[in-house]
Protein backbone atom coordinates (compact mmCIF):
# COMPACT_ATOMS: atom_id res chain seq x y z
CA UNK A 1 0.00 0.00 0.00
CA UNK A 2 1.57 3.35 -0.57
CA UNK A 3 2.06 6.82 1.31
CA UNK A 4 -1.41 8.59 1.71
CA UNK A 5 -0.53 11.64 0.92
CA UNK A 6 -2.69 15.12 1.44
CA UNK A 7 -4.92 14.60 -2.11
CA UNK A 8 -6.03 11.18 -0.22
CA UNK A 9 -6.59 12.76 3.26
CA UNK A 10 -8.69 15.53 1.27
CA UNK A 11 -10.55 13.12 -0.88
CA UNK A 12 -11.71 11.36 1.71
CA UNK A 13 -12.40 14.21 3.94
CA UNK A 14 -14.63 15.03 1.08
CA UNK A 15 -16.04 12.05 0.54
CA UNK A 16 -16.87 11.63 4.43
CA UNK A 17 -18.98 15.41 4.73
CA UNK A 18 -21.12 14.34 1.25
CA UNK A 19 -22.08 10.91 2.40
CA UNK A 20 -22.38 12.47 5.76
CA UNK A 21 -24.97 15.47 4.17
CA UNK A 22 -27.22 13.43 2.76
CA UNK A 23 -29.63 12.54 5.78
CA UNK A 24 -29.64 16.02 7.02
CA UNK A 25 -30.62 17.36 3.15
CA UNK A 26 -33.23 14.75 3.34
CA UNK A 27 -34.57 15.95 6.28
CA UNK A 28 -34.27 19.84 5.23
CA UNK A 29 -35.26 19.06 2.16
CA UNK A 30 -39.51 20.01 1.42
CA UNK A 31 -40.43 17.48 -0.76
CA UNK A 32 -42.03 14.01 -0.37
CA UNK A 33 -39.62 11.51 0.32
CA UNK A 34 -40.33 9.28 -2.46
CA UNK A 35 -40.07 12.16 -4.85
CA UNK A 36 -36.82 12.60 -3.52
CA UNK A 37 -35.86 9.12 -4.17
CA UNK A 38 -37.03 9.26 -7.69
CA UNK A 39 -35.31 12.61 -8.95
CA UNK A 40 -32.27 11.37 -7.40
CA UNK A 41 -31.93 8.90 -9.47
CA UNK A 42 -33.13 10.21 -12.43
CA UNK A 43 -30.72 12.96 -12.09
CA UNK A 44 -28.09 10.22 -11.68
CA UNK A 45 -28.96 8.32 -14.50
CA UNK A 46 -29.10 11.56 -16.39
CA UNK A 47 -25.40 11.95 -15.46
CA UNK A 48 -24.26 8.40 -16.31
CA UNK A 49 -25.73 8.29 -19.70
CA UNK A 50 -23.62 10.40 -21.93
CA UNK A 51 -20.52 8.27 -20.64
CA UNK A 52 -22.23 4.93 -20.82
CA UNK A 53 -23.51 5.56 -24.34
CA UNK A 54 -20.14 6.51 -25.63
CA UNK A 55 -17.75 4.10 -23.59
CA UNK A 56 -19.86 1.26 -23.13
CA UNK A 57 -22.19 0.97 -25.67
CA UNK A 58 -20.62 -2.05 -26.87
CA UNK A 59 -21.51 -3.57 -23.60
CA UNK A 60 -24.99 -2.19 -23.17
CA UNK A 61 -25.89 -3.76 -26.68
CA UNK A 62 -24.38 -7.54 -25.17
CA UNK A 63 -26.24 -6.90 -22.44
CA UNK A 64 -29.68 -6.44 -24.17
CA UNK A 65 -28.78 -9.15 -26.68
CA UNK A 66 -29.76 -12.88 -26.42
CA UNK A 67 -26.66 -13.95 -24.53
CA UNK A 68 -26.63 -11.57 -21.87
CA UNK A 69 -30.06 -12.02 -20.35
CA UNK A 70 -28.48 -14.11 -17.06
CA UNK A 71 -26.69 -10.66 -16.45
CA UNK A 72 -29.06 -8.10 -17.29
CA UNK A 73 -31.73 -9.51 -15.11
CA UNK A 74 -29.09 -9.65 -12.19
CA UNK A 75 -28.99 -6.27 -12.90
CA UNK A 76 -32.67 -5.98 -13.01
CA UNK A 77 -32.95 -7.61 -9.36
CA UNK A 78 -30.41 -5.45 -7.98
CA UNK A 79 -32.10 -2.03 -9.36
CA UNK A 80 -35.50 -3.93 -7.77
CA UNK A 81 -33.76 -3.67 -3.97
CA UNK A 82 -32.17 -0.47 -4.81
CA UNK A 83 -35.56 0.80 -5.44
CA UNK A 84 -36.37 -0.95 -2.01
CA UNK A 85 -33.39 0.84 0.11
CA UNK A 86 -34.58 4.14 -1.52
CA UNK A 87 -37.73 3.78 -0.74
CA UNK A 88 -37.33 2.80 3.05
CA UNK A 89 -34.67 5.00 3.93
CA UNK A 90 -35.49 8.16 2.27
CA UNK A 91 -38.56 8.28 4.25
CA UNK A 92 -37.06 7.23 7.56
CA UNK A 93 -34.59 10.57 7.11
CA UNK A 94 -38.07 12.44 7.43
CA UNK A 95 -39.59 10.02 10.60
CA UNK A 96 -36.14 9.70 12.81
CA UNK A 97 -33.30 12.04 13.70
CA UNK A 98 -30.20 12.45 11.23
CA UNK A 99 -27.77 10.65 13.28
CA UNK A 100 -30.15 7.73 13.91
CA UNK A 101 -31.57 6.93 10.18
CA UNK A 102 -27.87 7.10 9.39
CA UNK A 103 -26.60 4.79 12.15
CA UNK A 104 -29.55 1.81 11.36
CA UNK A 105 -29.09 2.09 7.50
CA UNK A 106 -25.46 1.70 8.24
CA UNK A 107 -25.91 -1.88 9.45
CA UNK A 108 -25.37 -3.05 5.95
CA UNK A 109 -22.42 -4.90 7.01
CA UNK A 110 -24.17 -6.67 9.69
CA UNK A 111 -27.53 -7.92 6.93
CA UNK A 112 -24.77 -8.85 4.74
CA UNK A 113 -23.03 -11.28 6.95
CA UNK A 114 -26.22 -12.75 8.07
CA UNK A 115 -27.34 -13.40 3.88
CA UNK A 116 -23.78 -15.21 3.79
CA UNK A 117 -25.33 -17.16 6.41
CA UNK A 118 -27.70 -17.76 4.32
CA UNK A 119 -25.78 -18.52 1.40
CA UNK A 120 -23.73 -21.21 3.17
CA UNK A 121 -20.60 -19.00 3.87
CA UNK A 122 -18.86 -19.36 6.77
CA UNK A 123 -18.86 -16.72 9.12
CA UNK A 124 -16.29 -15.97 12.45
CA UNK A 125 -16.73 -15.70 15.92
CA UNK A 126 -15.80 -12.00 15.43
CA UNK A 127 -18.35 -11.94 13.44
CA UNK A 128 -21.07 -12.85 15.08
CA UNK A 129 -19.54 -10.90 18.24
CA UNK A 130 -20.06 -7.72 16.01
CA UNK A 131 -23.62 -8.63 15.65
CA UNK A 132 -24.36 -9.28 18.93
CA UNK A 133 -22.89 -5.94 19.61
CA UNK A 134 -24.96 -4.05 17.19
CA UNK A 135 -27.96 -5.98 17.79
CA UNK A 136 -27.50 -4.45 21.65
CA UNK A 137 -27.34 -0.98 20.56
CA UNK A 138 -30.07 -0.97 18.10
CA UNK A 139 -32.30 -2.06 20.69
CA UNK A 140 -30.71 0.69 23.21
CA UNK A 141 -31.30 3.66 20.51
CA UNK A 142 -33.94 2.67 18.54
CA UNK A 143 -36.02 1.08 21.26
CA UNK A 144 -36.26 4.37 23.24
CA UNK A 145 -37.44 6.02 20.60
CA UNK A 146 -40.63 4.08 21.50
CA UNK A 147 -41.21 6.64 24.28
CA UNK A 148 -40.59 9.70 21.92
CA UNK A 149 -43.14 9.06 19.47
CA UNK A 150 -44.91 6.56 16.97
CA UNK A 151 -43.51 8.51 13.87
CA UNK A 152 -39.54 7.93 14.83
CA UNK A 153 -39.90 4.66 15.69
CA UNK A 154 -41.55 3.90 12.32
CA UNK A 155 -38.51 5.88 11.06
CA UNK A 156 -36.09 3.49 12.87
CA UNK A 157 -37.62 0.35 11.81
CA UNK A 158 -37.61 2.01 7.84
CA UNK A 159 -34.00 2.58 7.96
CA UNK A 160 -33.17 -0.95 9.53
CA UNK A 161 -34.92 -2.21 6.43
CA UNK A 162 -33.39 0.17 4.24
CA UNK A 163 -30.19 -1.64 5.56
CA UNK A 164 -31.66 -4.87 4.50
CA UNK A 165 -32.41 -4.02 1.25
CA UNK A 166 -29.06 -2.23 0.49
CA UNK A 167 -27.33 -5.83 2.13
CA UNK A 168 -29.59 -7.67 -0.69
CA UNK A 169 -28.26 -4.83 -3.46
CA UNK A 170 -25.14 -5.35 -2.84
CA UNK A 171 -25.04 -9.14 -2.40
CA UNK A 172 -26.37 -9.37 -5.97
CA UNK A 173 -24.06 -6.87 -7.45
CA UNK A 174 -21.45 -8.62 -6.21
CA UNK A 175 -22.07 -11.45 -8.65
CA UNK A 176 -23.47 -9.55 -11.08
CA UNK A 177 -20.37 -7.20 -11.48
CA UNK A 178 -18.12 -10.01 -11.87
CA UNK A 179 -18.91 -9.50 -15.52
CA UNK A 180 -20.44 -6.25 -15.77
CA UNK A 181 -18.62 -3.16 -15.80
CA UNK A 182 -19.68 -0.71 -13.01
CA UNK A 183 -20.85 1.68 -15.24
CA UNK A 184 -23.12 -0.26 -17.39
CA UNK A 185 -24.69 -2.23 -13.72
CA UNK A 186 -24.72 1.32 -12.21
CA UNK A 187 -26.90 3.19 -15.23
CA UNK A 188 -29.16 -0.31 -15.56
CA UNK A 189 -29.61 -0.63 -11.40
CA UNK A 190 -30.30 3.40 -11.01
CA UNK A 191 -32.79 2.82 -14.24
CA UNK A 192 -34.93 0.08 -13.08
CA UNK A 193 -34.86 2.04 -9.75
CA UNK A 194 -36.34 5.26 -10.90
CA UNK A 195 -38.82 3.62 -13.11
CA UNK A 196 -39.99 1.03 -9.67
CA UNK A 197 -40.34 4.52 -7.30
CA UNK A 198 -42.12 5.96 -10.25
CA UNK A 199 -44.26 3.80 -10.37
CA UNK A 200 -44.90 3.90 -6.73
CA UNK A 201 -45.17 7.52 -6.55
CA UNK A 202 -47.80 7.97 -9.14
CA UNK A 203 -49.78 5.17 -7.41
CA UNK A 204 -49.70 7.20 -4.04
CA UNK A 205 -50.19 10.45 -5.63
CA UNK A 206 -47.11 11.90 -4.62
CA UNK A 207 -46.46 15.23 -5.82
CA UNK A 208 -42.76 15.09 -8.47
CA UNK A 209 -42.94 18.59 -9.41
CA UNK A 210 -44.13 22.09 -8.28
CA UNK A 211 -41.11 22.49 -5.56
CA UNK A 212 -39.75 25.41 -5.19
CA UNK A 213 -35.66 26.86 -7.05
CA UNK A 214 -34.08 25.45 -2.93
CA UNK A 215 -35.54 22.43 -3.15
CA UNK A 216 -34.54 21.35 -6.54
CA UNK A 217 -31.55 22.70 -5.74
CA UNK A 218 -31.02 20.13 -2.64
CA UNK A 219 -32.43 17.58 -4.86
CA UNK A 220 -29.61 18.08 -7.14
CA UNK A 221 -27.22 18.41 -4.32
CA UNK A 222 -27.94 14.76 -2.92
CA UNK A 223 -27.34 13.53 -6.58
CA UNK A 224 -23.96 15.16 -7.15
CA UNK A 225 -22.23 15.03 -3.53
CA UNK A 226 -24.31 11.72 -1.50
CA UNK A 227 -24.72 9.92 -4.52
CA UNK A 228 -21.87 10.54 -7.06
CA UNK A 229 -18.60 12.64 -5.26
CA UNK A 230 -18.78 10.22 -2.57
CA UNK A 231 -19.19 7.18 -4.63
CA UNK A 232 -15.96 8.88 -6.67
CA UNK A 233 -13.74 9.74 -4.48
CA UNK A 234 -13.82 6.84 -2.22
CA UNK A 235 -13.12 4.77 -5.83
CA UNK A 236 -10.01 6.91 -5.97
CA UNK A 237 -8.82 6.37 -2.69
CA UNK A 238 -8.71 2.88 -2.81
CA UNK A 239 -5.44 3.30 -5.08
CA UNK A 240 -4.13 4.43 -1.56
CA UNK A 241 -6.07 3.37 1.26
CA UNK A 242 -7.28 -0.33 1.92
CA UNK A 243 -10.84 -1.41 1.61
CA UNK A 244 -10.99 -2.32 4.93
CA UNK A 245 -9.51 1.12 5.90
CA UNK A 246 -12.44 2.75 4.11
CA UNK A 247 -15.28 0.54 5.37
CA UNK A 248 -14.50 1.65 8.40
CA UNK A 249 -14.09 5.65 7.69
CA UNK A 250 -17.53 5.10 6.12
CA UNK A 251 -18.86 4.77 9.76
CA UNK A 252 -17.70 7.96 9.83
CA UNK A 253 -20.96 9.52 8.29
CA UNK A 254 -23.19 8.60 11.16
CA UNK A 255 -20.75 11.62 13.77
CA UNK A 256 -20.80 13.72 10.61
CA UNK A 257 -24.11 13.67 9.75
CA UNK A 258 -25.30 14.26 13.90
CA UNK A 259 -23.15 17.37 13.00
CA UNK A 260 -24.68 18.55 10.00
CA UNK A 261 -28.09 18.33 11.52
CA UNK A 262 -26.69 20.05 14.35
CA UNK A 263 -25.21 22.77 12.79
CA UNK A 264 -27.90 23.35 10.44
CA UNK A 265 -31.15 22.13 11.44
CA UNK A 266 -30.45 22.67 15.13
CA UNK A 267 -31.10 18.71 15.02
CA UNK A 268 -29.65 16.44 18.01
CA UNK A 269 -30.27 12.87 19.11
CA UNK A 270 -31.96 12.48 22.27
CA UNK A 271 -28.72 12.42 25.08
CA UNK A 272 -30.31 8.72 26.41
CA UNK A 273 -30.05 6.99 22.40
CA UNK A 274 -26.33 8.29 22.21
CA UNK A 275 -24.55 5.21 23.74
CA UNK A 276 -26.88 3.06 22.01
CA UNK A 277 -25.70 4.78 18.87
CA UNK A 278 -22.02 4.49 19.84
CA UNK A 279 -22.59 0.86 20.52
CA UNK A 280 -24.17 0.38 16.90
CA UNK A 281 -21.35 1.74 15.32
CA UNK A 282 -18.79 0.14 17.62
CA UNK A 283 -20.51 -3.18 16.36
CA UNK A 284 -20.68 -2.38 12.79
CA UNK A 285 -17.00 -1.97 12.65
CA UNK A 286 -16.37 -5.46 14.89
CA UNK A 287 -18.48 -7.00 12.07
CA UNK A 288 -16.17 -5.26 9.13
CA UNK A 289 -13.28 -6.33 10.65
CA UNK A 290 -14.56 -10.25 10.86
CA UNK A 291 -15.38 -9.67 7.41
CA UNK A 292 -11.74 -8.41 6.26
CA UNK A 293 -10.41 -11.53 8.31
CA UNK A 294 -12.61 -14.04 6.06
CA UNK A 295 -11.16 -12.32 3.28
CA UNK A 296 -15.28 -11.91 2.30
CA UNK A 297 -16.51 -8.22 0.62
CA UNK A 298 -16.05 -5.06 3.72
CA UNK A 299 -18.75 -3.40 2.47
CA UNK A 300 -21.31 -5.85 0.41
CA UNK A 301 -18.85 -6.58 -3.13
CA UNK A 302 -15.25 -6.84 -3.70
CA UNK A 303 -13.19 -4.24 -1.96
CA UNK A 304 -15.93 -0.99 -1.78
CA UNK A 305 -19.07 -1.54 -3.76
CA UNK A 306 -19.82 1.78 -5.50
CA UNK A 307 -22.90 1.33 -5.21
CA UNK A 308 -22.61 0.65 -1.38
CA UNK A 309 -21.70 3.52 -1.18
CA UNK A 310 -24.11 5.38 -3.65
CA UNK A 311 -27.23 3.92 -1.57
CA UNK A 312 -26.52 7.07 1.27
């Protein structure tokens, strides 16, 4: 591994605050929260486009061609759960505090060792010490939220299955990406995922248009910095930084977004849900580290998943 130098340190100082922004923007934010799911990734599939059609249309057209079906429907599951983590966490930004949506969706690591369960893999002691640790502190946060009101605990139990469905995401894309470039899996996944909340919000009658210049605005903000800078810059420090090393820093964004929502919606986490937040976290990381020992994916696919990370 080489030197981290400063343009690492700042990349994924960078990385940390837009991942970190993007429950706090949700929460600011004035539109419906499906809405918000949809034009995020409409604006990110907007983005992707240009540079899929010119650098991997070659791949696109294999993909929609007779012999790669078995791949393009992976694809087609994956953008399915996407469409599920969106859908479930989004909201729970709205329902729960910024600190505490952040901290349940973050047990990604923890769903995605019990689906290798699942799958037959073996798992470690440490392991399952990590989710015995994090199973203790979602119960200490989230389950005194039960005496704060009906609304954040439906928040907590959305972002726990916003977890779930970004563990299933990125289980499948780990497979799928095997032999589909990240672009091509990312622009088919974010497609199938605006077209499913769609869908949904036209169903419910949610409102997609008629905000106001700020909201678009933070709309557009959650695509490029949550969605896309993080997603980036993390891919460019792993040139410098291990995977592990970055799985970890990711647990970083549930501090940084507390502070966000601190410093600009005047936002805290109830004092009595903060070691039960701490203990999460403190799990999470036990969990990441029995996962880096097994040699198994930190994060949900080999090394960082983009689109781990592109699921804040």
């Amino acid at each position: 591994m080489h030197k981290i130098g400063l343009p690492t340190v700042l990349a994924l100082t960078v990385a940390i605050i837009a991942i970190s922004s993007s429950a706090p923007m949700i929460a600011y934010c004035a539109a419906p929260a499906l809405a918000i799911a949809f034009w995020r990734n409409t604006f990110a599939v907007a983005t992707i486009t240009p540079f899929a059609a010119t650098r991997q249309r070659a791949e696109l057209r294999a993909l929609l061609g007779p012999g790669g079906r078995r791949a393009l429907l992976g694809c087609v599951l994956a953008g399915l759960w996407l469409s599920a983590h969106f859908g479930t966490w989004v909201p729970s930004a709205k329902l729960t505090n910024a600190a505490m949506a952040t901290a349940l969706v973050n047990t990604t690591p923890v769903w995605t060792a019990l689906l290798a369960v699942l799958r037959k893999v073996h798992v470690p002691v440490v392991t399952w010490v990590g989710i015995g640790i994090s199973l203790v502190g979602t119960a200490l946060a989230a389950g005194l939220d039960m005496r704060v009101s009906p609304h954040a605990l439906l928040g907590d139990g959305l972002a726990l299955a916003g977890g779930l469905a970004a563990a299933v995401y990125t289980t499948i894309g780990e497979r799928v990406r095997t032999s589909v470039s990240t672009t091509a899996y990312t622009l088919v996944c974010y497609s199938v995922c605006g077209v499913v909340l769609l869908g949904v919000s036209v169903i419910g009658g949610v409102r997609l248009h008629g905000y106001t210049g700020v909201t678009w605005l933070l709309i557009l903000a959650m695509t490029a910095g949550p969605q896309l800078l993080g997603h980036s810059l993390f891919n460019f420090s792993l040139k410098r930084v291990s995977a592990t090393t970055i799985s970890v820093l990711l647990l970083l964004e549930v501090p940084g977004a507390a502070l966000i929502a601190w410093l600009f919606l005047h936002q805290l986490p109830a004092a009595r849900t903060v070691p039960g937040l701490v203990i999460l976290v403190a799990g999470v990381a036990v969990v990441l580290a029995g996962s880096s020992r097994r040699g198994q994916p930190t994060k949900g696919g080999t090394a960082i998943s983009p689109e781990a990370i592109a699921t804040t």
